[in-house]
C-alpha atoms as a PDB file:
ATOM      1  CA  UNK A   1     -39.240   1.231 -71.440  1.00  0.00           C
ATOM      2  CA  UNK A   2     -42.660   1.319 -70.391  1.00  0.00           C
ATOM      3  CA  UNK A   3     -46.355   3.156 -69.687  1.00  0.00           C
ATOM      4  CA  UNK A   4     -47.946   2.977 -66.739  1.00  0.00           C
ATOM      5  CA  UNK A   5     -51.197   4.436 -66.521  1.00  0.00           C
ATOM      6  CA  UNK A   6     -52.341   5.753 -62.861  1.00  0.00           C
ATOM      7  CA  UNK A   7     -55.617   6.640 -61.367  1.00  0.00           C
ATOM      8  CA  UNK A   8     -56.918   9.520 -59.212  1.00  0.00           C
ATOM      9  CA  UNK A   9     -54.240  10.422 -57.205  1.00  0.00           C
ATOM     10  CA  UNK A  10     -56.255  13.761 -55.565  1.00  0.00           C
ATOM     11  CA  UNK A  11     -52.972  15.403 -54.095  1.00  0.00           C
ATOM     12  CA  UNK A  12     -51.871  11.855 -52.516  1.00  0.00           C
ATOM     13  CA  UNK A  13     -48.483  12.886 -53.024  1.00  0.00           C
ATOM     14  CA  UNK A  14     -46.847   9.872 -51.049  1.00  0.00           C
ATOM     15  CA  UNK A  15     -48.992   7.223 -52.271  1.00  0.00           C
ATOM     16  CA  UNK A  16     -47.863   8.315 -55.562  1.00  0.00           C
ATOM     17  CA  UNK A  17     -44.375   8.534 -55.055  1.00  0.00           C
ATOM     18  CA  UNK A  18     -44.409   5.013 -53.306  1.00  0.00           C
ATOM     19  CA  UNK A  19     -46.135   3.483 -55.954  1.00  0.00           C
ATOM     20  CA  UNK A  20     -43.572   5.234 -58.559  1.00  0.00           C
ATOM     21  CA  UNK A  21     -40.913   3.476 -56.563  1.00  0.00           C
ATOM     22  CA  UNK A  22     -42.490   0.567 -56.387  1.00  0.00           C
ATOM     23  CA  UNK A  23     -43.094   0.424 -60.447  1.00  0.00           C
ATOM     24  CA  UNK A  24     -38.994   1.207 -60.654  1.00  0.00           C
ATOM     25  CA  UNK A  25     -40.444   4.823 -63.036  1.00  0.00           C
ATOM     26  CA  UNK A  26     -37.537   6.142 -64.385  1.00  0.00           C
ATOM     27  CA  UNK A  27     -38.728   9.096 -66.338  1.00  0.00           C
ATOM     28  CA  UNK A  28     -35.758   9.265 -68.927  1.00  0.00           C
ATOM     29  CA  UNK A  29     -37.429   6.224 -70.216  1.00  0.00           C
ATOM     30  CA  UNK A  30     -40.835   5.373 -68.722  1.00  0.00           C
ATOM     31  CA  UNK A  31     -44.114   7.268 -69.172  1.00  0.00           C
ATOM     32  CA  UNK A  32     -46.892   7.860 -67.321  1.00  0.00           C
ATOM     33  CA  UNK A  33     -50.266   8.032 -68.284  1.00  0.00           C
ATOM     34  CA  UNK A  34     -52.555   9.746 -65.482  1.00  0.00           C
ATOM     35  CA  UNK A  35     -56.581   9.747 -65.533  1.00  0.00           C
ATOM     36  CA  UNK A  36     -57.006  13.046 -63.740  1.00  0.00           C
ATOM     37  CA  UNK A  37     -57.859  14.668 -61.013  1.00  0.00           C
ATOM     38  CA  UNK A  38     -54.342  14.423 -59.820  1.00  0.00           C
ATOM     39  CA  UNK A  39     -54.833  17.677 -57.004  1.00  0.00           C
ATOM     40  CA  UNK A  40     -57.641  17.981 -54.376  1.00  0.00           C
ATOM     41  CA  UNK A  41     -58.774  16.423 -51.215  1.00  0.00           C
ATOM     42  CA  UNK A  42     -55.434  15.355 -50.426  1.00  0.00           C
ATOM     43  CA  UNK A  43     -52.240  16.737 -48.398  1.00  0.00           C
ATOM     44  CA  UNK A  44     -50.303  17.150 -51.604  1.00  0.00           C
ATOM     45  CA  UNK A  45     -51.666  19.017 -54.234  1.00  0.00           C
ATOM     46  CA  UNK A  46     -49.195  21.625 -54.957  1.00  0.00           C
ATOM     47  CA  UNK A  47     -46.542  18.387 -54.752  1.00  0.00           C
ATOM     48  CA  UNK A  48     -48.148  16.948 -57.391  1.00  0.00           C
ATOM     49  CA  UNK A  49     -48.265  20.111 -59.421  1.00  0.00           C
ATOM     50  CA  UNK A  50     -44.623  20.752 -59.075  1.00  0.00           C
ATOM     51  CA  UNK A  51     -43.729  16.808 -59.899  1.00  0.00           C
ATOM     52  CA  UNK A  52     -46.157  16.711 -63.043  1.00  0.00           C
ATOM     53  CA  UNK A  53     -44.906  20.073 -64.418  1.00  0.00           C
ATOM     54  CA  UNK A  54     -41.121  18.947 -63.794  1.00  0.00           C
ATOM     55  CA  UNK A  55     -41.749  15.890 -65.479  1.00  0.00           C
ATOM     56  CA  UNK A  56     -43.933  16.694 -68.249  1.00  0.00           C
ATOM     57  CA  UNK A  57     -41.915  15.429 -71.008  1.00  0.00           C
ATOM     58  CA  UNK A  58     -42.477  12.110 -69.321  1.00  0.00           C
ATOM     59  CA  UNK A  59     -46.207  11.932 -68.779  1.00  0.00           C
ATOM     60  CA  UNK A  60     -49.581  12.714 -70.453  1.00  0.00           C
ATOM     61  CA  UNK A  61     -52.511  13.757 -68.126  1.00  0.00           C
ATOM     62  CA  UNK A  62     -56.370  14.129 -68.717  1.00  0.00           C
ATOM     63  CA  UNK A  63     -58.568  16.282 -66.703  1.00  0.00           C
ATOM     64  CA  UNK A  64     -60.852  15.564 -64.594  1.00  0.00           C
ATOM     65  CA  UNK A  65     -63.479  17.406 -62.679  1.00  0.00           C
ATOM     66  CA  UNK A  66     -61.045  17.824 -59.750  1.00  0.00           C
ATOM     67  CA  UNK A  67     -58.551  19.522 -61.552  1.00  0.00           C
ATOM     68  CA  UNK A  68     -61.287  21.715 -63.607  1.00  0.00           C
ATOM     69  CA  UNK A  69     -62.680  23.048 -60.058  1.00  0.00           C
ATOM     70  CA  UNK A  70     -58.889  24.235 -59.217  1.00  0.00           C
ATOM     71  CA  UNK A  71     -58.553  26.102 -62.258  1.00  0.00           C
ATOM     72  CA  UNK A  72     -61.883  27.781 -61.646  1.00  0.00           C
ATOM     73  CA  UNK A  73     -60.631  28.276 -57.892  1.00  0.00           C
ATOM     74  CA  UNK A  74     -57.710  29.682 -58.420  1.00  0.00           C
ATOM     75  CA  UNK A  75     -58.710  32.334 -60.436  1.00  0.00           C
ATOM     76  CA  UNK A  76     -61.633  33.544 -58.304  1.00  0.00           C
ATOM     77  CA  UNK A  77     -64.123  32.295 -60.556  1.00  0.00           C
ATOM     78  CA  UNK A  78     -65.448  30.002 -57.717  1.00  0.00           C
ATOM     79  CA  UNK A  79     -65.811  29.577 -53.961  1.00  0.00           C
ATOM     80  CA  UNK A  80     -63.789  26.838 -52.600  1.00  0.00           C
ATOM     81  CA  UNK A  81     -65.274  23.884 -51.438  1.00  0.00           C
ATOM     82  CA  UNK A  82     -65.183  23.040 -47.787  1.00  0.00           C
ATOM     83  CA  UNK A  83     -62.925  20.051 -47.878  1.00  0.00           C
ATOM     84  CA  UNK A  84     -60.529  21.671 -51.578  1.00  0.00           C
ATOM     85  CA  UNK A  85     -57.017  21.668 -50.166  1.00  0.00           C
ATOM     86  CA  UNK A  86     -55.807  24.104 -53.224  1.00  0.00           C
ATOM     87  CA  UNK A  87     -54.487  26.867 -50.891  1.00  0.00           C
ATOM     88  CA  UNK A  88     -51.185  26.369 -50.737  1.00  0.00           C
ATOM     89  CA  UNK A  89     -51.117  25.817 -54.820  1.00  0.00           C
ATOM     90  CA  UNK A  90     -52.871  28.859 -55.360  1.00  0.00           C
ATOM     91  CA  UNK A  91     -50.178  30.526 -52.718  1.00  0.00           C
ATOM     92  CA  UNK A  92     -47.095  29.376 -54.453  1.00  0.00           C
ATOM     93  CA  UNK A  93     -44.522  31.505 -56.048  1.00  0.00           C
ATOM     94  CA  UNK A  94     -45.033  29.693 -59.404  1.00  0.00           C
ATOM     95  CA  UNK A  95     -49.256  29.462 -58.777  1.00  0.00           C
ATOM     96  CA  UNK A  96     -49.385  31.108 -62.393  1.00  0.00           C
ATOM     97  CA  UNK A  97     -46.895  28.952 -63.958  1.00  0.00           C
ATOM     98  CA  UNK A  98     -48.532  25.612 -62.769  1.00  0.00           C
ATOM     99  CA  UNK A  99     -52.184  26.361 -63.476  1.00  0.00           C
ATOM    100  CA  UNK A 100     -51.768  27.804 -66.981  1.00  0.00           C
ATOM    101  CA  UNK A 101     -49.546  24.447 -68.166  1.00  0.00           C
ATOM    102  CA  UNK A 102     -52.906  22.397 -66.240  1.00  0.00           C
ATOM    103  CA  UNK A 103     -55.560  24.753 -68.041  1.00  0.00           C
ATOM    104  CA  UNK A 104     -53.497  23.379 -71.288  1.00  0.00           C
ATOM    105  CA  UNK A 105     -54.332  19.517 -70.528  1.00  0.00           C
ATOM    106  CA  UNK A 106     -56.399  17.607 -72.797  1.00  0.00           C
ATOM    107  CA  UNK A 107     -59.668  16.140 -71.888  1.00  0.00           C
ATOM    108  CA  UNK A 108     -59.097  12.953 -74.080  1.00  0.00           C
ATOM    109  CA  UNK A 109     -56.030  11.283 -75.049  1.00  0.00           C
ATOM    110  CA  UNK A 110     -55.908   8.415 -77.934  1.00  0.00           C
ATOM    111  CA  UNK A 111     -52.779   6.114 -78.693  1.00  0.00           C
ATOM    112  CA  UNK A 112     -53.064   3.406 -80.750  1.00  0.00           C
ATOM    113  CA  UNK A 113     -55.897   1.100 -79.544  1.00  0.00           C
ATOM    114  CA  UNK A 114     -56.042   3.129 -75.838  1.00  0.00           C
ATOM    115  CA  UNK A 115     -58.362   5.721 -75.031  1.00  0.00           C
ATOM    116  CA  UNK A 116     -57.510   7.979 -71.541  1.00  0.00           C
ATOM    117  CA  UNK A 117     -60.296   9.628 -70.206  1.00  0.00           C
ATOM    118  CA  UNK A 118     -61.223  10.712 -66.604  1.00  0.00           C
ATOM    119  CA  UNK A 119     -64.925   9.880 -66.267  1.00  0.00           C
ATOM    120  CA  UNK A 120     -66.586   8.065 -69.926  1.00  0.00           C
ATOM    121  CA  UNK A 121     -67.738   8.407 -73.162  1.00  0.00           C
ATOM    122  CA  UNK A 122     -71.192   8.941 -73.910  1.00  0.00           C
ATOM    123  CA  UNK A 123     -72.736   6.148 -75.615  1.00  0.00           C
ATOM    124  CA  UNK A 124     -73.408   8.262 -78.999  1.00  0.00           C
ATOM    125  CA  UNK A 125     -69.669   9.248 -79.276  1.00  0.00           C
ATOM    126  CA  UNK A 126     -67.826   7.210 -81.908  1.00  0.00           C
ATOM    127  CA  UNK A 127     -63.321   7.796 -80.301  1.00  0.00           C
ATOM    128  CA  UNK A 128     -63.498  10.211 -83.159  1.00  0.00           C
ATOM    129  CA  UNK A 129     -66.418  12.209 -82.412  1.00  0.00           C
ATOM    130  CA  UNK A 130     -65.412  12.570 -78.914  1.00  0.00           C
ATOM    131  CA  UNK A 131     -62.125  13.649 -79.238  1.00  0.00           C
ATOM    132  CA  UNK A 132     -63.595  16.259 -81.597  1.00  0.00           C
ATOM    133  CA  UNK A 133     -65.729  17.464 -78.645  1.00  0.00           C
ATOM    134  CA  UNK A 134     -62.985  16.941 -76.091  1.00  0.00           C
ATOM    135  CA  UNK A 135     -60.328  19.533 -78.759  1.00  0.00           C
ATOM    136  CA  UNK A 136     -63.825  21.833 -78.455  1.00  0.00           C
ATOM    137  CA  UNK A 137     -63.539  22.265 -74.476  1.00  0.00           C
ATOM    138  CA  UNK A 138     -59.552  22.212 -75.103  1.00  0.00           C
ATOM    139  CA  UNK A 139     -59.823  25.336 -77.495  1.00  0.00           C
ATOM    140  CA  UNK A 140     -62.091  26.732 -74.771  1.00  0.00           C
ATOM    141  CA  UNK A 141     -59.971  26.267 -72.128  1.00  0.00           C
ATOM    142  CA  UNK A 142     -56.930  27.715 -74.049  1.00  0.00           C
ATOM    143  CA  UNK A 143     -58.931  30.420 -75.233  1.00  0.00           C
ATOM    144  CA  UNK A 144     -58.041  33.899 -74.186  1.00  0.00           C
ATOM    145  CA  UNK A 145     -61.307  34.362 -72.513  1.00  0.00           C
ATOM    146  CA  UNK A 146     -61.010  31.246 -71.040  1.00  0.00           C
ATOM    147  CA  UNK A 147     -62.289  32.931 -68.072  1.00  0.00           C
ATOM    148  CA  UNK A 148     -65.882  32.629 -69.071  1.00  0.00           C
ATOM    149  CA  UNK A 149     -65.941  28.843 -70.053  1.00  0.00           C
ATOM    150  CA  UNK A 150     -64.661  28.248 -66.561  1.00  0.00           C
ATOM    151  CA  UNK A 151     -67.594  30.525 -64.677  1.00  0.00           C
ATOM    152  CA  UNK A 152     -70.175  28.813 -66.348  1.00  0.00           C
ATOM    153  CA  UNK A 153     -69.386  25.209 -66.793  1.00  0.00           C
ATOM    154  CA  UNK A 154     -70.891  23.878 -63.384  1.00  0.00           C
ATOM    155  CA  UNK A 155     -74.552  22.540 -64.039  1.00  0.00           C
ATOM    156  CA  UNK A 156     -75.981  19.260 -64.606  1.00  0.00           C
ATOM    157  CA  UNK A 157     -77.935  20.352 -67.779  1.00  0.00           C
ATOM    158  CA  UNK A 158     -78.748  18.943 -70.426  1.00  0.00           C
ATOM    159  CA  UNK A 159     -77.875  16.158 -69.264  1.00  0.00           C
ATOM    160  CA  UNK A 160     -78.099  13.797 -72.733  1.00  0.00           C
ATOM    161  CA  UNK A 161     -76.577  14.257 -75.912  1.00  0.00           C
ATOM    162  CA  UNK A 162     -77.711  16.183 -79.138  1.00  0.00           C
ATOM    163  CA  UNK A 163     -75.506  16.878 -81.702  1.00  0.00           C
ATOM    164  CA  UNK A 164     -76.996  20.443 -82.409  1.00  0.00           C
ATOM    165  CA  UNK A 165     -76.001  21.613 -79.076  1.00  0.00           C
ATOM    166  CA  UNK A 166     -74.341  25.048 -79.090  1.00  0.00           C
ATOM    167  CA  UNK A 167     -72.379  27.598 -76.936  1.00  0.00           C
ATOM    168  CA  UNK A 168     -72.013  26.442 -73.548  1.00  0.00           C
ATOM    169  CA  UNK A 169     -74.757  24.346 -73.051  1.00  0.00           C
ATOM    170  CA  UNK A 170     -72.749  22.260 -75.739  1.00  0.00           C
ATOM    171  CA  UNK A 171     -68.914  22.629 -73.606  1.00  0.00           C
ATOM    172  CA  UNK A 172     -71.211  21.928 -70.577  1.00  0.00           C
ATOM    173  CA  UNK A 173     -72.094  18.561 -71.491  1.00  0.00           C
ATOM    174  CA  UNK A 174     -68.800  17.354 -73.166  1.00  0.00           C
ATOM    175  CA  UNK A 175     -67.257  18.678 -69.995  1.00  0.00           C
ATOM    176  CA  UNK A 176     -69.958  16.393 -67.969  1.00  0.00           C
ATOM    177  CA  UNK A 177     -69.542  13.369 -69.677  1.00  0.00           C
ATOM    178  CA  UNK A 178     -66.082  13.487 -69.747  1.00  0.00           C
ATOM    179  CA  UNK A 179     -65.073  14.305 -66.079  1.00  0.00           C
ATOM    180  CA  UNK A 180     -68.323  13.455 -64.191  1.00  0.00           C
ATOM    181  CA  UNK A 181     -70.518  10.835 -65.790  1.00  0.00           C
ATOM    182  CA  UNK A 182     -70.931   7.281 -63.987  1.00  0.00           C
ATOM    183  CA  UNK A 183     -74.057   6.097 -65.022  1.00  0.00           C
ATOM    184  CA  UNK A 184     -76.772   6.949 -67.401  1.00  0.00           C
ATOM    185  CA  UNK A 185     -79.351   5.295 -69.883  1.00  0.00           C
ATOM    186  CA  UNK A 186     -79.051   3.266 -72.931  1.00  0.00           C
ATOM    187  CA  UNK A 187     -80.103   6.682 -74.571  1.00  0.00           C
ATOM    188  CA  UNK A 188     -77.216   8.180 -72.705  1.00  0.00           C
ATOM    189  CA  UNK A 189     -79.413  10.518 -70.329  1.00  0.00           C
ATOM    190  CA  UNK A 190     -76.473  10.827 -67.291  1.00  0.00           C
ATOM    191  CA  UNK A 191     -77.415  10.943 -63.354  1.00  0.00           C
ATOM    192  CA  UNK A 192     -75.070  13.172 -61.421  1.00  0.00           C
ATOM    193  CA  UNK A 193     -75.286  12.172 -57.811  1.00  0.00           C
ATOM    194  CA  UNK A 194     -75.288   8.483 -57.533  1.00  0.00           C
ATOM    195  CA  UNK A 195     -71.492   7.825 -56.573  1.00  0.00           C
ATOM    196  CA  UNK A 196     -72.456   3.684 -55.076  1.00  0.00           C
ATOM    197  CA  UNK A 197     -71.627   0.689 -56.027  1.00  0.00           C
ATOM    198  CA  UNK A 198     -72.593  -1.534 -58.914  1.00  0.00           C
ATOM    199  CA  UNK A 199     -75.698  -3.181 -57.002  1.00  0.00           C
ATOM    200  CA  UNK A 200     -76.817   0.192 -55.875  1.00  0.00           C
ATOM    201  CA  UNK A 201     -77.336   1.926 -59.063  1.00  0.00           C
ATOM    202  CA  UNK A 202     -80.762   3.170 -59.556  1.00  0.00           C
ATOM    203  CA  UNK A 203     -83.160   1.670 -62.180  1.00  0.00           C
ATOM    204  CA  UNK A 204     -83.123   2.336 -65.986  1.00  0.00           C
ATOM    205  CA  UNK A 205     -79.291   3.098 -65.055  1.00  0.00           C
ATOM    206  CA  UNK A 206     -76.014   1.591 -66.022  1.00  0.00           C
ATOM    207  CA  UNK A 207     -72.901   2.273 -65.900  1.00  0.00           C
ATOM    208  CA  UNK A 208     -71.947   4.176 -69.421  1.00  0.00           C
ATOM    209  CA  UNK A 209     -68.667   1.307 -70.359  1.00  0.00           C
ATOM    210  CA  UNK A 210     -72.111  -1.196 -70.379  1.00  0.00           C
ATOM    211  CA  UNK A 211     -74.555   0.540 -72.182  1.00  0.00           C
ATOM    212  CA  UNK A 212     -75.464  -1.515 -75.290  1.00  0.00           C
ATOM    213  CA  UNK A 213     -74.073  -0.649 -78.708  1.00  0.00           C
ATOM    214  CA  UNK A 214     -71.564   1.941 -77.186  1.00  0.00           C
ATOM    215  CA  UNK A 215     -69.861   3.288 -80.347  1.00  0.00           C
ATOM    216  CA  UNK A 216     -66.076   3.321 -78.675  1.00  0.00           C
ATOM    217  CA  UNK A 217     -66.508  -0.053 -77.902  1.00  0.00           C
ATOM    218  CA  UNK A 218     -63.472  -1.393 -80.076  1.00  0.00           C
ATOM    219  CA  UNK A 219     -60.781   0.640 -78.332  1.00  0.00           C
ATOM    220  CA  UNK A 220     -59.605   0.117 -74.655  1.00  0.00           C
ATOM    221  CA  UNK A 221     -60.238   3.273 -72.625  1.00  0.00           C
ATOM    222  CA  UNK A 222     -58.704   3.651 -69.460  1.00  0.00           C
ATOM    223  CA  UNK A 223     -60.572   5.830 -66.584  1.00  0.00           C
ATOM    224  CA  UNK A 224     -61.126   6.908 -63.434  1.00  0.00           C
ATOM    225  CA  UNK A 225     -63.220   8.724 -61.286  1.00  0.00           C
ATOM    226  CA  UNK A 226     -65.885   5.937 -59.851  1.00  0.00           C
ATOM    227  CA  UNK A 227     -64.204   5.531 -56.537  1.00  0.00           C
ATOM    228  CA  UNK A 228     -66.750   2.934 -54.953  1.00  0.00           C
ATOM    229  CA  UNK A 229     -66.335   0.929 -58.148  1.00  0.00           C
ATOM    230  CA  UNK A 230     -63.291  -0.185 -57.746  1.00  0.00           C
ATOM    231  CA  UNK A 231     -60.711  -1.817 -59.900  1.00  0.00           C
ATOM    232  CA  UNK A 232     -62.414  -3.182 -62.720  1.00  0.00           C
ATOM    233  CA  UNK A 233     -59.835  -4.968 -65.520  1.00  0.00           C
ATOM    234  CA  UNK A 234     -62.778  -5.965 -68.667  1.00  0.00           C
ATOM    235  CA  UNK A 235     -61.598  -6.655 -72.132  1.00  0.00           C
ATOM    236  CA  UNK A 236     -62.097  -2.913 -73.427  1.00  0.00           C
ATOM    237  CA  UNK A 237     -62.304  -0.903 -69.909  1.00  0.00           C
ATOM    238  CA  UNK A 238     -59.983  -0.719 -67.118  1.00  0.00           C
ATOM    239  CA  UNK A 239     -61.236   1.245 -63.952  1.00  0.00           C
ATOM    240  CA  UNK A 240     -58.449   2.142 -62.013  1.00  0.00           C
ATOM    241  CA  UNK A 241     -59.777   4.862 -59.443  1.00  0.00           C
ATOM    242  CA  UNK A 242     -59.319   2.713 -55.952  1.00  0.00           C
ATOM    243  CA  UNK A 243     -59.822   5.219 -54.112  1.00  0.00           C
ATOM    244  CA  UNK A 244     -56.589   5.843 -52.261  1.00  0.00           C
ATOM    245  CA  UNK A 245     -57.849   9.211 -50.851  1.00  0.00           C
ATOM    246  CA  UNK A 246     -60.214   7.196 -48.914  1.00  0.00           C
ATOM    247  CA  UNK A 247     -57.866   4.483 -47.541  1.00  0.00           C
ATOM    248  CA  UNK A 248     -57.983   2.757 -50.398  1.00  0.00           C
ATOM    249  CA  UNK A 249     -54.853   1.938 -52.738  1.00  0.00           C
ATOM    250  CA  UNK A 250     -53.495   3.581 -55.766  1.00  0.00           C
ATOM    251  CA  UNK A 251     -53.172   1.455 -58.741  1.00  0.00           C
ATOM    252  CA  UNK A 252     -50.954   1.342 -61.731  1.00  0.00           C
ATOM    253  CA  UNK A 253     -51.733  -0.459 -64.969  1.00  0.00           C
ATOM    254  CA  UNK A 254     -48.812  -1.420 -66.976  1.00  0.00           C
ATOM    255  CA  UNK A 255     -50.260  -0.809 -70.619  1.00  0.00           C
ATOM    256  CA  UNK A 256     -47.750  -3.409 -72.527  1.00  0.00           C
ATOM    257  CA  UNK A 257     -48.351  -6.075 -70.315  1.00  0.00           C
ATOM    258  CA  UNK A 258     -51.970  -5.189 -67.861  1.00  0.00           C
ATOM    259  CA  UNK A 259     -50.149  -5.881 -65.135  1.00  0.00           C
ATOM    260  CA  UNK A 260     -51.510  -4.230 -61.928  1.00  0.00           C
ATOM    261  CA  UNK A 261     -49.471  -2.506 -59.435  1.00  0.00           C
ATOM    262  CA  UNK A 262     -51.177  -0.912 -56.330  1.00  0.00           C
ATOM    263  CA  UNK A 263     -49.856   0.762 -52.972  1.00  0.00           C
ATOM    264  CA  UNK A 264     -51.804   1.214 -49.881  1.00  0.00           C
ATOM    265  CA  UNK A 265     -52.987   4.794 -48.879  1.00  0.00           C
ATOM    266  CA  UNK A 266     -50.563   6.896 -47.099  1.00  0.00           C
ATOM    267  CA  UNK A 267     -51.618   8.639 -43.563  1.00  0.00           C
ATOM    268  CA  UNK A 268     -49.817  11.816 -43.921  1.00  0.00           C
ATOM    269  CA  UNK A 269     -52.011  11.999 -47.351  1.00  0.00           C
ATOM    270  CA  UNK A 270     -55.030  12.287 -45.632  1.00  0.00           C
ATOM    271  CA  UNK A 271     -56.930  15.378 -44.840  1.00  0.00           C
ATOM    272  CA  UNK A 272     -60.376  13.900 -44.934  1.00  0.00           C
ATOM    273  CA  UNK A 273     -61.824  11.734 -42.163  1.00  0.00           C
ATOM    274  CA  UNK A 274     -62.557   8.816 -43.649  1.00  0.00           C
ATOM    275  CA  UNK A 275     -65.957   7.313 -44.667  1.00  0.00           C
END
């Protein structure tokens, strides 16, 4: 019996199921923990719709801004992106069936010591106070006019943390920190469009797991979402986005004993050109 945790997979439907194999995942038993955007960019989206709703007595998922964009896709509440490879999930016989069990994902799960979230925590946000915000987005999402959260949670503002936020300038930037963030200042004032490496990032700009202080600092928290960053493995962060949509690998983390398990990208994954 064990828990694997797994980062973005991005419809890379035969990565994943290699690396399953390779892990021995026998879902009677095992369970997976995985960090989000699990559909878009690659070949397998609705694949890994179908396996994640088949198995979902076996797993627990987190959003991430990938898999927030399909929801608002799929119900005509936004264009499609040029390179969103959602079609053929938005197509299927059971389209209705598979997005309303992903619009009821959390944000933010926490399990004993372990945090799961896609992106980060702002620095302000004891595990506590974020998981209150993430049940606030949840409740939005699960709303019955869940339509309206969805059509207006794109934006980049505010971009930093007050605690008297309201309406959706408040979901907005839970929603932001939780599925997009990758850098911002010690106050916690987040930059959208860096996406670089560690050497790279602008001044007066960290990456959130290292700004000083952080009030979730005493819990582990697992994420994903900072391709170019790699696999980082720190006493109270693992990384584990390796980007396998971009020829990287995709990487499991065995939660009882860290070990790291990773499979090289697949080529019938790949839709994308790669960079």
């Amino acid at each position: 019996m064990a828990t694997y945790a797994i980062g973005d997979i991005q419809g890379c439907y035969h990565a994943f199921k290699a690396l399953l194999a390779h892990i021995q995942f026998n879902p009677k038993s095992d369970s997976l923990w995985l960090v989000g955007d699990i559909v878009n960019r690659g070949s397998g989206s609705l694949e890994m719709l179908r396996w994640c709703y088949q198995h979902q007595q076996s797993i627990k998922i987190v959003l991430g801004n990938h898999d927030l964009h399909a929801l608002a896709v799929a119900h005509n509440l936004k264009p499609k992106h040029k390179h969103d490879t959602l079609q053929a999930s938005i197509d299927a016989p059971e389209s209705d069936v598979l997005f309303n069990w992903l619009r009821h994902q959390p944000l933010m799960h926490a399990e004993n010591e372990y945090v799961m979230v896609h992106a980060g925590l702002l620095p302000q946000w004891s595990v506590d106070e974020a998981l209150s915000c993430a049940r606030e987005v949840e409740a939005a999402l699960r709303a019955d006019d869940y339509h309206s959260f969805l059509r207006q949670m794109y934006g980049n503002t505010p971009n930093q943390w007050r605690s008297d936020l309201t309406g959706i300038d408040r979901l907005r930037i839970i929603t932001n920190a939780m599925t997009r963030m990758r850098i911002c200042t010690a106050q916690g004032e987040m930059e959208f469009e860096f996406k670089g490496e560690l050497p790279d990032i602008p001044a007066g700009y960290m990456p959130w797991f290292d700004v000083p202080f952080r009030k979730s600092q005493d819990v582990i928290i697992i994420c994903g979402h900072w391709s170019a960053l790699g696999l980082q493995q720190r006493e109270n962060v693992f990384a584990l986005d390796t980007g396998c949509l971009w020829g990287g690998q995709l990487t499991a983390l065995c939660i009882e004993t860290r070990e790291i398990t990773q499979v090289n990208h697949d080529v019938r994954d790949r839709v994308l050109k790669l960079i």
